[in-house]
C-alpha atoms as a PDB file:
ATOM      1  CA  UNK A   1      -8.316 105.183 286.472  1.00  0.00           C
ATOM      2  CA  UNK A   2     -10.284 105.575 289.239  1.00  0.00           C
ATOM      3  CA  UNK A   3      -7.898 108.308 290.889  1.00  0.00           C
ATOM      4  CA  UNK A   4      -5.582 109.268 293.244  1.00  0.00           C
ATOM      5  CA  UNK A   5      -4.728 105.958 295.701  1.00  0.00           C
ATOM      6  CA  UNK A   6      -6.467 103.407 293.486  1.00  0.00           C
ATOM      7  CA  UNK A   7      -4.576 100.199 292.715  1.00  0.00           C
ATOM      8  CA  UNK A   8      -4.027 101.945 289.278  1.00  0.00           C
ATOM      9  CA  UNK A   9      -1.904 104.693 290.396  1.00  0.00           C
ATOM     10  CA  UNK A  10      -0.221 102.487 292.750  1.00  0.00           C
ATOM     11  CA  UNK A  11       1.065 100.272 289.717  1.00  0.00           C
ATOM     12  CA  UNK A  12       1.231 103.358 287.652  1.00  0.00           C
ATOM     13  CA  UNK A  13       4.255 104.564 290.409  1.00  0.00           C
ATOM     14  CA  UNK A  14       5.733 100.657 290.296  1.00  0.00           C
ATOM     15  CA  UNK A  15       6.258 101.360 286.608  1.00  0.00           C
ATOM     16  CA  UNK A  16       7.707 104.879 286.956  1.00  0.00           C
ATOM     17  CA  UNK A  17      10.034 103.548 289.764  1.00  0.00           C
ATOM     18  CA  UNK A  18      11.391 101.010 286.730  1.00  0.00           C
ATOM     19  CA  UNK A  19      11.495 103.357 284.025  1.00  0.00           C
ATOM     20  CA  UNK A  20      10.733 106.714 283.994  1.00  0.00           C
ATOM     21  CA  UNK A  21       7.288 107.828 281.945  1.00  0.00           C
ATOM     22  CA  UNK A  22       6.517 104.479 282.072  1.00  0.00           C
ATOM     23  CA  UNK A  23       3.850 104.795 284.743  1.00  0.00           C
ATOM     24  CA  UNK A  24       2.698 107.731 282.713  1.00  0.00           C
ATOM     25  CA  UNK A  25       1.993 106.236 279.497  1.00  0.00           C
ATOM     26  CA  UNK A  26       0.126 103.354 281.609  1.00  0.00           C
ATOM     27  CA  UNK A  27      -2.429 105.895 282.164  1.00  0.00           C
ATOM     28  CA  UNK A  28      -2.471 107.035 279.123  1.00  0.00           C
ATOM     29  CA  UNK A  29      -0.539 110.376 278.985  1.00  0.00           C
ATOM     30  CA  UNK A  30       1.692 110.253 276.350  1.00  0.00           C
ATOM     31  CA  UNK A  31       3.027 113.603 276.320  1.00  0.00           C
ATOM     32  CA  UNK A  32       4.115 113.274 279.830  1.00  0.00           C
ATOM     33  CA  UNK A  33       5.581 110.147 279.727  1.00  0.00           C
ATOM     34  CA  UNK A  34       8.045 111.004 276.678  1.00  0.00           C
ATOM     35  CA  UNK A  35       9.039 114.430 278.182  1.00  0.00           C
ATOM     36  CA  UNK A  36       9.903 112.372 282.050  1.00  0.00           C
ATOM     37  CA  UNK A  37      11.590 109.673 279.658  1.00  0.00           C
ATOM     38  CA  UNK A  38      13.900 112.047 277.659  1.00  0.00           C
ATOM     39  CA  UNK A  39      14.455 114.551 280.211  1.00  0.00           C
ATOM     40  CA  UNK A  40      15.560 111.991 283.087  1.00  0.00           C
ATOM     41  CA  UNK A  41      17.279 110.021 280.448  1.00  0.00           C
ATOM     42  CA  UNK A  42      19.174 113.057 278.966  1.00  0.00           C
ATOM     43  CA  UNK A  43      20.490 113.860 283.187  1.00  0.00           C
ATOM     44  CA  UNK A  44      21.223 109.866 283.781  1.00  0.00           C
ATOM     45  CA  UNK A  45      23.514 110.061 280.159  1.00  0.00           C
ATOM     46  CA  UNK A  46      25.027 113.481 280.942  1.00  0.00           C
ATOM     47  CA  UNK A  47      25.771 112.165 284.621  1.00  0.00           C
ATOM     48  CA  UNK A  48      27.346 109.292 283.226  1.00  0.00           C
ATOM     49  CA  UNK A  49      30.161 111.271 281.964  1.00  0.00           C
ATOM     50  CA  UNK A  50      33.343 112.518 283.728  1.00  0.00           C
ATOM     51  CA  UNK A  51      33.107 116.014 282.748  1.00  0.00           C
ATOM     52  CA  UNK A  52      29.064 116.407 283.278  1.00  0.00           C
ATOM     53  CA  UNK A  53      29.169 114.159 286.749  1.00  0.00           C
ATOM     54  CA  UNK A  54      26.786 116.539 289.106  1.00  0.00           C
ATOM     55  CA  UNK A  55      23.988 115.962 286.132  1.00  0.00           C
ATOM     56  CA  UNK A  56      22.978 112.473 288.069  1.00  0.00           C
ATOM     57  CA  UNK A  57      21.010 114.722 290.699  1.00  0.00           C
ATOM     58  CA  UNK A  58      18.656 116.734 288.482  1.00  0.00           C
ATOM     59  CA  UNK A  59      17.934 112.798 287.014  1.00  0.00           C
ATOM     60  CA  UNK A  60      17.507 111.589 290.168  1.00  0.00           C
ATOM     61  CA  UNK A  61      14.711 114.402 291.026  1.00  0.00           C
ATOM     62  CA  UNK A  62      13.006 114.101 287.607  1.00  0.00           C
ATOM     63  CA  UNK A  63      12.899 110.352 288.586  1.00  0.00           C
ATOM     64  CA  UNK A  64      11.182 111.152 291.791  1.00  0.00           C
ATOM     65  CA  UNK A  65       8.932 113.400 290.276  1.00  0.00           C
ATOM     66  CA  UNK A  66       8.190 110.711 287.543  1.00  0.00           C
ATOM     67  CA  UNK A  67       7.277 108.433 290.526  1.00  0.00           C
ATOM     68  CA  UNK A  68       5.191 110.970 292.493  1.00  0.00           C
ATOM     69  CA  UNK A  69       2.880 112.312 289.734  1.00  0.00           C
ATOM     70  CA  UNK A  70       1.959 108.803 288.310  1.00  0.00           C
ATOM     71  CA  UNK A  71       0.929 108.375 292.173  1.00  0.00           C
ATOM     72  CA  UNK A  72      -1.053 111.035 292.709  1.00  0.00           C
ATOM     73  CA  UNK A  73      -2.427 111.773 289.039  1.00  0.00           C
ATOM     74  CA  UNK A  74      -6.286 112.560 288.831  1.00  0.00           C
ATOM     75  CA  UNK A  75      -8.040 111.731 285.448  1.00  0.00           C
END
C-alpha cells in the first residue's frame, strides 16, 4: 500500500464499511482484521437480543473504528 489516502486505503475502508476486518485483511493484517471481525460481531449478536439490546452501540463504534483505521493505516 502506498499509504494513508491512496486508492488502496480508500477500498480498504469500502470493504470495512461491508464487513468489518475485511478492509484489514485486504492489507494484509490479519490479526487486526479477526479481532474487528469477532469483537463487532460478538456486539451486533449480543445487540440482537432482547435482554442485551444497548450492545448494538459498542458494535456500531467498533464498526466505525474498523472503517477509520483501514483508511488511515500506514504500512
Amino acid at each position: 500500500m502506498a499509504g494513508q489516502g491512496s486508492g488502496g486505503n480508500v477500498l480498504a475502508a469500502i470493504c470495512s464499511f461491508f464487513i468489518p476486518g475485511l478492509g484489514q485483511l485486504v492489507q494484509g493484517r490479519i490479526l487486526a482484521a479477526l479481532l474487528f471481525f469477532l469483537l463487532t460481531g460478538a456486539c451486533y449478536a449480543l445487540g440482537a437480543t432482547v435482554i442485551l439490546v444497548f450492545m448494538w452501540l459498542p458494535g456500531v463504534l467498533l464498526h466505525i473504528w474498523s472503517i477509520v483505521d483501514a483508511a488511515r493505516f500506514r504500512s
